[in-house]
Protein backbone atom coordinates (compact mmCIF):
# COMPACT_ATOMS: atom_id res chain seq x y z
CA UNK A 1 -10.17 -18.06 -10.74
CA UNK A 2 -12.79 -16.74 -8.32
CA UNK A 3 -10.18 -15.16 -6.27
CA UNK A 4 -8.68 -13.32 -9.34
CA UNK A 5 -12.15 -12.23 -10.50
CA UNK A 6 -12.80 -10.54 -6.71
CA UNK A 7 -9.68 -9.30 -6.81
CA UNK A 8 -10.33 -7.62 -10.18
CA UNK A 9 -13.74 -6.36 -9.11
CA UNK A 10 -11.93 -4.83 -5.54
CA UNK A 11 -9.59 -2.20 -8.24
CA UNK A 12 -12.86 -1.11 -10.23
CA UNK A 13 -14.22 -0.09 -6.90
CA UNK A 14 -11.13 1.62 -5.95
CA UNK A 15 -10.88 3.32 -9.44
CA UNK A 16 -14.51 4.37 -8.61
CA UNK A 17 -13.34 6.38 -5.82
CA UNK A 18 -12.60 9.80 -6.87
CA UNK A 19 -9.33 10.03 -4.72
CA UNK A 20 -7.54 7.88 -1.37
CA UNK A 21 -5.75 9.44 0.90
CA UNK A 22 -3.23 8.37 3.67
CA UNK A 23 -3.02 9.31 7.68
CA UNK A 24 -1.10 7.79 10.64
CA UNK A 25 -0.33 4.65 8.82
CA UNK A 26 1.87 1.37 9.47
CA UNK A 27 2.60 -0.44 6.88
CA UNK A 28 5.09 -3.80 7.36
CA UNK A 29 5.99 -5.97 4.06
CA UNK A 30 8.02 -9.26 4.09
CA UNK A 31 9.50 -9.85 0.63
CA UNK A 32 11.27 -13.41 0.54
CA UNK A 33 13.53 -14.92 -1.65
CA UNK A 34 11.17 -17.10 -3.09
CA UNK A 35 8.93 -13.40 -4.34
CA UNK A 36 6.63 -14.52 -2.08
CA UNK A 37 5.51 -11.54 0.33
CA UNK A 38 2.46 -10.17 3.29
CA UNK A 39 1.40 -7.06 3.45
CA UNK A 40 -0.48 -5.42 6.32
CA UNK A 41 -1.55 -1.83 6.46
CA UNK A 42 -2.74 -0.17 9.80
CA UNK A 43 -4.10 3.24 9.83
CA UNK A 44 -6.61 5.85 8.34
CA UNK A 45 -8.02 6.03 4.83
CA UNK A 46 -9.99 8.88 2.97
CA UNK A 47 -12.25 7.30 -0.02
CA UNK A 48 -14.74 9.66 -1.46
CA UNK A 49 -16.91 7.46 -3.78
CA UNK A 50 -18.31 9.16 -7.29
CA UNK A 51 -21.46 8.25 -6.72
CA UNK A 52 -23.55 9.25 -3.74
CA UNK A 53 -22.96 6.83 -1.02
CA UNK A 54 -22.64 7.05 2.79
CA UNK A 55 -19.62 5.65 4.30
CA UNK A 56 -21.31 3.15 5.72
CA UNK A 57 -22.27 2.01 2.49
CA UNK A 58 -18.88 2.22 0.76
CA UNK A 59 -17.43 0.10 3.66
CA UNK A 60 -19.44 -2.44 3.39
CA UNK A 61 -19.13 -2.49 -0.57
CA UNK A 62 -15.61 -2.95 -0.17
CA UNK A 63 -15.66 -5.64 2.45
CA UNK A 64 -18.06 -8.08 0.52
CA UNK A 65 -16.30 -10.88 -0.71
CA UNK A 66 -12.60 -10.08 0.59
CA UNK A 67 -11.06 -11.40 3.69
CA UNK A 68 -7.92 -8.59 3.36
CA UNK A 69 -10.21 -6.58 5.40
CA UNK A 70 -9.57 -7.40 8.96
CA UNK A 71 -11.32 -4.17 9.85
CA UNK A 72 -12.89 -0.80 8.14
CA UNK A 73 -14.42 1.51 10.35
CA UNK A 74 -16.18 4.56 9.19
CA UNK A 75 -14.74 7.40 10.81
CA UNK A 76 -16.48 10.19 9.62
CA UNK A 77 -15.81 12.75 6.63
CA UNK A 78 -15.26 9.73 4.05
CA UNK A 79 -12.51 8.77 6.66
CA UNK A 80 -11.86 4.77 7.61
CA UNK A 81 -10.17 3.13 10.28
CA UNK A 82 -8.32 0.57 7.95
CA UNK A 83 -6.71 -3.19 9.18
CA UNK A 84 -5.74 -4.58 5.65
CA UNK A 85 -3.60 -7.72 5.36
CA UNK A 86 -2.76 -9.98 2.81
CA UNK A 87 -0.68 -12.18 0.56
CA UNK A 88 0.70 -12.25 -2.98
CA UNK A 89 3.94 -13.53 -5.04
CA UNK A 90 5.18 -13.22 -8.89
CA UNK A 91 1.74 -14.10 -10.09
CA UNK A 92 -0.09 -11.55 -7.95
CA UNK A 93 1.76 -8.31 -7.48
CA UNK A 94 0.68 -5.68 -5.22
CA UNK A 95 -0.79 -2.31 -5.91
CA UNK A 96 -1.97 -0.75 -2.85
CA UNK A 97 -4.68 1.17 -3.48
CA UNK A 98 -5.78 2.19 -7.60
CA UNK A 99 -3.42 2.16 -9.70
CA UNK A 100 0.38 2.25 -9.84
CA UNK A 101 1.27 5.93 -10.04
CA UNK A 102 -1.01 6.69 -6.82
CA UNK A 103 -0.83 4.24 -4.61
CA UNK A 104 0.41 4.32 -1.83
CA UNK A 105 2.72 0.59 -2.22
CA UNK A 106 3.73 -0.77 -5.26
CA UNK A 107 5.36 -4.20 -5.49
CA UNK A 108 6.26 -5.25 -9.37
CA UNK A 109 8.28 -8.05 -10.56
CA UNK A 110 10.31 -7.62 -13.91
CA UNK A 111 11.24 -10.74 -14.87
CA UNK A 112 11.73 -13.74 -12.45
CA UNK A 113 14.81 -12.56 -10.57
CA UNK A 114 14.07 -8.73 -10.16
CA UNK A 115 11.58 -7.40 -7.20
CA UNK A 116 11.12 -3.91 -7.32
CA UNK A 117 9.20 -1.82 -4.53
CA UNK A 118 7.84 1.91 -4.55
CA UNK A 119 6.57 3.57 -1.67
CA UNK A 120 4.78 6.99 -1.33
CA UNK A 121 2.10 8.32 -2.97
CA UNK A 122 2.76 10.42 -5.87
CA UNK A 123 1.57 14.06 -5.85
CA UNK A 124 -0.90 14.80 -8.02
CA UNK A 125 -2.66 18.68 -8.17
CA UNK A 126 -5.13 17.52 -6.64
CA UNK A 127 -3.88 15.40 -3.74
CA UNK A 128 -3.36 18.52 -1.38
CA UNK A 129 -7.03 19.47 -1.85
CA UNK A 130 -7.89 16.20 -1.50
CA UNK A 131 -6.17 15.75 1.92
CA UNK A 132 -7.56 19.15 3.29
CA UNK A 133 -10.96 17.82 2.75
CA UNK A 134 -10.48 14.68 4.51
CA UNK A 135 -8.54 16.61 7.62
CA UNK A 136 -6.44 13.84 6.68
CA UNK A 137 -2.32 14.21 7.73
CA UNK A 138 -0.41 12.09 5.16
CA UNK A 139 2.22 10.67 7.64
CA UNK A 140 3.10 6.94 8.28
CA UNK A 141 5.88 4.46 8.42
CA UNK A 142 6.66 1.91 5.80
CA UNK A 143 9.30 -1.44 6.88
CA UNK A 144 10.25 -3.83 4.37
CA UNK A 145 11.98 -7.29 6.05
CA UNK A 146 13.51 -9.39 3.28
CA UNK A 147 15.76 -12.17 3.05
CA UNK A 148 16.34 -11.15 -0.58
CA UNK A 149 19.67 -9.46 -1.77
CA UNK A 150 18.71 -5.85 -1.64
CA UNK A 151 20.42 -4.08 -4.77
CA UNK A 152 19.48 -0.60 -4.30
CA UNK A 153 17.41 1.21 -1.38
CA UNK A 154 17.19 4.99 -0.42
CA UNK A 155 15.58 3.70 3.53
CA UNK A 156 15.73 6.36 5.62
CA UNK A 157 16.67 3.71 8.59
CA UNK A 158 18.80 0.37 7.10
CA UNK A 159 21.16 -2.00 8.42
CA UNK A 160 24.93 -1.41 8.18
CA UNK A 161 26.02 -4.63 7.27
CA UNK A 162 24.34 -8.24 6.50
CA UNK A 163 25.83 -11.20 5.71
CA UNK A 164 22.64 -13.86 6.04
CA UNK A 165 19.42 -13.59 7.19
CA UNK A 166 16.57 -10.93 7.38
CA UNK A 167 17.06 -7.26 7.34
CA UNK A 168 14.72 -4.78 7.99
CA UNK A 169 14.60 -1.17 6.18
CA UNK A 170 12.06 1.69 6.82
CA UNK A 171 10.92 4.53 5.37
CA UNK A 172 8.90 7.62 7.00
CA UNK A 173 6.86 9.16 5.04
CA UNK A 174 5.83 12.83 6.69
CA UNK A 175 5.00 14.79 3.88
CA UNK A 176 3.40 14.67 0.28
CA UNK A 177 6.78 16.03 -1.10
CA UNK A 178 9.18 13.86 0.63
CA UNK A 179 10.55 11.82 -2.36
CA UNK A 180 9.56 8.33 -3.18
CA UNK A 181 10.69 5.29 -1.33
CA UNK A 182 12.48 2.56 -3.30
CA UNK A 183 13.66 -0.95 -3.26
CA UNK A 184 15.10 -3.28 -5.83
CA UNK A 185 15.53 -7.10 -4.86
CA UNK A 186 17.19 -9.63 -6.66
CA UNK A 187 15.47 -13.15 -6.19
CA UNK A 188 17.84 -16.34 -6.25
């Protein structure tokens, strides 16, 4: 219950920043069959916070009382150095960060046997403006590994043929108007 309250309290804060943007970024999932999945983001973040805060402030706002941090480093012009890692399934789905029509990873389940995954983060009028201010490039990589039956996919880089096992797809994501990435995974 306490970890659902934190988590709770970690979106408020992130709908309290005005905007987040996205720069030289890995992201690596792991979807299994079981819905279980780990998520790990490595790269920079822009927050600018609504009310007046330093960075230093806002970092360490958002690292109290989370472990997903593994590091935030103010960087300078509301930019952070960002090492974000952590763990959900059915029960905890993953929006990654605000909510689900800007952030940057979505994970949803519909029903129990459906997994679906959207990637990129979706252009808004102000995102450009947004990025300019940060001298933030919105470029990064995004690989999903799965053991899941993939249904449908648009990966820019997939694997020809599977029979068993994991497969790995990726996505890179060089522009604000590249389309979305997609997945849909059926669970057993």
């Amino acid at each position: 219950m306490r970890r659902i309250a934190l988590l709770l309290a970690l979106m408020l804060l992130f709908a309290a920043c005005i905007d987040v943007g996205y720069g030289n970024f890995t992201v690596k999932i792991t979807i299994n069959r079981d819905g279980s999945y780990s998520f790990g983001y490595d790269g920079i973040m822009g927050m600018k916070p609504e009310k007046d805060q330093t960075d230093e402030q806002l970092a360490q706002e958002l690292q109290k009382g989370t472990m997903e941090f593994k590091e935030l480093k103010p960087l300078g012009n509301h930019c952070f150095k960002v090492l974000y890692e952590c763990q959900g399934d059915k029960k905890r789905p993953l929006s990654f960060f605000g909510d689900r029509d800007t952030s940057l990873v979505v994970i949803e389940y519909l029903g129990d046997t459906v997994v679906l995954v959207k990637i990129g983060q979706k252009l808004l009028d102000a995102t450009k403006e947004n990025y300019k201010n940060y001298n933030l490039q919105y470029e990064g990589t995004v690989s999903i590994t799965t053991d899941a039956k993939v249904l449908q996919h648009n990966a820019q880089t997939a694997p020809w043929f599977t029979l068993w096992g994991t497969s790995t797809y990726q996505w890179k994501l060089t522009s604000l108007e590249t389309p979305a990435g997609t997945m849909v995974l059926q669970l057993p």
